[in-house]
N, C-alpha and C. Protein backbone atom coordinates (compact mmCIF):
# COMPACT_ATOMS: atom_id res chain seq x y z
N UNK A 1 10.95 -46.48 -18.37
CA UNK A 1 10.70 -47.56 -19.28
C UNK A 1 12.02 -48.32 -19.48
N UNK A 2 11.72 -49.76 -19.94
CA UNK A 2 13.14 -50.55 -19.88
C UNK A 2 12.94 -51.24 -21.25
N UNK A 3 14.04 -51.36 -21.79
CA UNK A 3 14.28 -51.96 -23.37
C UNK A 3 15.45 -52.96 -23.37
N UNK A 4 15.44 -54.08 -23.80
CA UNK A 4 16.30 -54.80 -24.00
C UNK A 4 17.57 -54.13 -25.53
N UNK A 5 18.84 -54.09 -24.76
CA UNK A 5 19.75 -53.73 -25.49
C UNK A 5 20.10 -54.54 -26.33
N UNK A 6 19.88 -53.90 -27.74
CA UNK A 6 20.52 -55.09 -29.45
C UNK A 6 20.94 -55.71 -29.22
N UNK A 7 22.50 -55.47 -28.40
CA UNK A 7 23.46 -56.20 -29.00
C UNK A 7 23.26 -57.70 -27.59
N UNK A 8 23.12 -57.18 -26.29
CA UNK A 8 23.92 -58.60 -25.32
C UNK A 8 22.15 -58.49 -24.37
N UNK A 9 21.16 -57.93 -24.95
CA UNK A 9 19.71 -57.98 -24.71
C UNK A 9 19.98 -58.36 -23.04
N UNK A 10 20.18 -57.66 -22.41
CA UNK A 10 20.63 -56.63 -21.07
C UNK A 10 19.49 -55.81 -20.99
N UNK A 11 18.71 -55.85 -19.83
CA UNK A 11 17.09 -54.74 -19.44
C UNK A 11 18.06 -53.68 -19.28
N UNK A 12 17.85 -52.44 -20.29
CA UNK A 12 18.86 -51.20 -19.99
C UNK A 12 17.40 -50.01 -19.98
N UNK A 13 17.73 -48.90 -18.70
CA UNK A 13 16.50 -48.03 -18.45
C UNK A 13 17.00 -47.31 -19.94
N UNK A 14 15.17 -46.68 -20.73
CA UNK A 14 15.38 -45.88 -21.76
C UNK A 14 15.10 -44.41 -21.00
N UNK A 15 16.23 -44.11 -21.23
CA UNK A 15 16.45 -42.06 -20.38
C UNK A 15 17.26 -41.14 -21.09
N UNK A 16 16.62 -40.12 -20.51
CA UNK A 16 17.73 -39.24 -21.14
C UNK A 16 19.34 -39.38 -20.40
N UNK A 17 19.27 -40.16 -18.99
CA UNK A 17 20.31 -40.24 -18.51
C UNK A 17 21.30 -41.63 -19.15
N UNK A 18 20.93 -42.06 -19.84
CA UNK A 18 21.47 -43.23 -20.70
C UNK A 18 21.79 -42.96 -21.94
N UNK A 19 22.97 -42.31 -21.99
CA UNK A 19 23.60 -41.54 -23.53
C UNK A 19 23.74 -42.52 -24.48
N UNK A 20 23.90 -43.65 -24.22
CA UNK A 20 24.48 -44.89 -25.07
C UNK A 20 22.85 -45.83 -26.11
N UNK A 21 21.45 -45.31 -24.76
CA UNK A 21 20.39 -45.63 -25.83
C UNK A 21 20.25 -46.01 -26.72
N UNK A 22 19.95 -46.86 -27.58
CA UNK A 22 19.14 -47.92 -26.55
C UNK A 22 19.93 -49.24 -25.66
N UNK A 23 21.44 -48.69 -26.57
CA UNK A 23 22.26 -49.84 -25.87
C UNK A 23 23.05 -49.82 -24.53
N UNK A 24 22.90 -50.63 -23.79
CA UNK A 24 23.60 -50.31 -22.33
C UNK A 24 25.06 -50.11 -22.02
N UNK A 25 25.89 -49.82 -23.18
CA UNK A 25 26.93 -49.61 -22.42
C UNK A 25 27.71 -48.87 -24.00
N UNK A 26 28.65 -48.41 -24.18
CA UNK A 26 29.50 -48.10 -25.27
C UNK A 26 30.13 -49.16 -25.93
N UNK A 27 30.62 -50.42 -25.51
CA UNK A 27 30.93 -51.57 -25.61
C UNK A 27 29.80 -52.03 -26.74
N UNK A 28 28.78 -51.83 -26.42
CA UNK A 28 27.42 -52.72 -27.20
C UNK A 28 26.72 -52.04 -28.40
N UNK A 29 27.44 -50.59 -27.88
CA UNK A 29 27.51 -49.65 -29.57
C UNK A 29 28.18 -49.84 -30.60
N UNK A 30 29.48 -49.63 -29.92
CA UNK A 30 30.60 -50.05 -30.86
C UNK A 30 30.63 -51.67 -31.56
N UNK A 31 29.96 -52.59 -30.89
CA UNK A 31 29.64 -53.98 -32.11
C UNK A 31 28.58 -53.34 -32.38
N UNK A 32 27.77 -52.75 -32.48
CA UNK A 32 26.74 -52.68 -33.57
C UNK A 32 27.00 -52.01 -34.43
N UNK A 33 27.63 -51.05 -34.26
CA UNK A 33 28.59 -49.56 -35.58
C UNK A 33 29.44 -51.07 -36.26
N UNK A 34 30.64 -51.67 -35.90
CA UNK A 34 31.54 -52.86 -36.49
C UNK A 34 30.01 -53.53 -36.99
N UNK A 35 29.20 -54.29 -36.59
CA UNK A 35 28.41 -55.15 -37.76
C UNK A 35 27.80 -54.54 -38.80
N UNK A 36 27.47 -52.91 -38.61
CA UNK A 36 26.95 -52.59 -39.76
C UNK A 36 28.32 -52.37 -40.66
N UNK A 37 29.17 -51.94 -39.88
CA UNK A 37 30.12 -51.69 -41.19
C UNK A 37 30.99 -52.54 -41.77
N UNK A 38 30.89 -54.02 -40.86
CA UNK A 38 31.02 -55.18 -41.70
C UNK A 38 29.76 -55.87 -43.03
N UNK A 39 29.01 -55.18 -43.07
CA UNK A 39 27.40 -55.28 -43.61
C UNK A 39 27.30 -56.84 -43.14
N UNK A 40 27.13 -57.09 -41.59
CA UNK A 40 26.39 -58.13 -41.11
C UNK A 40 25.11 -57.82 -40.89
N UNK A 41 24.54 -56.32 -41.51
CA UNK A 41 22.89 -56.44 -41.49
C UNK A 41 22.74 -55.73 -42.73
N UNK A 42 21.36 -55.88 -43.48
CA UNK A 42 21.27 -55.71 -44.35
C UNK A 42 19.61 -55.17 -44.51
N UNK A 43 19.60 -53.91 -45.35
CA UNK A 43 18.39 -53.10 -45.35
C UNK A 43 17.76 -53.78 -46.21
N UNK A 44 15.91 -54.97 -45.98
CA UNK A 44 15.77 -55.13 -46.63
C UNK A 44 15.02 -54.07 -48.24
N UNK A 45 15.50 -54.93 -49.62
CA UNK A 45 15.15 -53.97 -50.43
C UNK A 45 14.54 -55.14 -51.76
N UNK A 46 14.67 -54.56 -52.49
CA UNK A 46 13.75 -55.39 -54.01
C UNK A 46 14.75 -55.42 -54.82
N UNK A 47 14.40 -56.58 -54.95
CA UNK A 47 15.30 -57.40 -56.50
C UNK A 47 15.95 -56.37 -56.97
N UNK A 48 17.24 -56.50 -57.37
CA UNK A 48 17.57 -55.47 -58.75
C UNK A 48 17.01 -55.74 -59.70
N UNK A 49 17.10 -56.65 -60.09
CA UNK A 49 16.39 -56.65 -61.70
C UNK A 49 14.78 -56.31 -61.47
N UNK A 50 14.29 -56.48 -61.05
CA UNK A 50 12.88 -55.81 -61.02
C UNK A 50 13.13 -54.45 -60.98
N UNK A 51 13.72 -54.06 -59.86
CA UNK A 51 14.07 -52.29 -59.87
C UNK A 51 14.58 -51.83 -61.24
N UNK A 52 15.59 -52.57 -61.74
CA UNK A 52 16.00 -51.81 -63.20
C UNK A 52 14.87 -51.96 -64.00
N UNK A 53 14.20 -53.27 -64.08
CA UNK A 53 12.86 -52.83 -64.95
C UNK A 53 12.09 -51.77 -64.85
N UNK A 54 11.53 -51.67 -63.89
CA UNK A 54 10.72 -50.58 -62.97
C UNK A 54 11.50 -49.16 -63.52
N UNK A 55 12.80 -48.91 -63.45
CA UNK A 55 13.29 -47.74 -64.10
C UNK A 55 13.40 -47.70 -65.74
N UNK A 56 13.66 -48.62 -66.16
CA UNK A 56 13.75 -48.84 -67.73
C UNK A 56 12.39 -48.42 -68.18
N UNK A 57 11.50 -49.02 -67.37
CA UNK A 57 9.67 -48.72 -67.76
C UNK A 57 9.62 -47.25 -67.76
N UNK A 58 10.16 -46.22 -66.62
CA UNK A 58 9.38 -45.23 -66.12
C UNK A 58 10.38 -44.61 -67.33
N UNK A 59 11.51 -44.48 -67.95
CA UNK A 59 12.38 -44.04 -69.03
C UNK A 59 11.98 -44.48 -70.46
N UNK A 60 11.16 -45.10 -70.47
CA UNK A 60 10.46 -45.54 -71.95
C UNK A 60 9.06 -44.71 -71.77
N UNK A 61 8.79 -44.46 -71.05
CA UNK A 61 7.24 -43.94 -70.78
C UNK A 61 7.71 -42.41 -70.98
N UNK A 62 8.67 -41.80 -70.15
CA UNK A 62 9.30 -40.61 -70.67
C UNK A 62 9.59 -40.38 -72.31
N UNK A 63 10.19 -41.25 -72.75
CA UNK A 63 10.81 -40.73 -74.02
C UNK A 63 9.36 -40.94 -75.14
N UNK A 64 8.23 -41.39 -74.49
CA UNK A 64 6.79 -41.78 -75.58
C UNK A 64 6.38 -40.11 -75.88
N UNK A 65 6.36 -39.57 -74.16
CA UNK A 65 5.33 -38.50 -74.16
C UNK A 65 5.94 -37.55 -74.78
């Protein structure tokens, strides 16, 4: 099977003989390790302020019962 690699989308075979999976080379790992740890990607998630509501709620509902 063949997968286009993240970073330079290169047809790289998916194997066990391809340690670098899914990306084709070590080169194309290492910018993807540097963009996450520049946070050039970002997990999407929910509002904070909704989330703190959402916890403020479930901590008022605690302290009723």
């Amino acid at each position: 099977m063949f997968v286009q690699c993240p970073t330079c989308k290169q047809s790289v075979e998916w194997s066990e003989d391809n340690r670098y999976r899914p990306f084709c080379s070590e080169r194309c790992k290492l910018i993807d390790l540097g963009a996450w740890a520049n946070e050039e990607y970002r997990v999407p998630s929910e509002d904070e302020d909704a989330l703190s509501d959402a916890y403020q709620q479930s901590e008022n509902r605690k302290v009723e019962e």
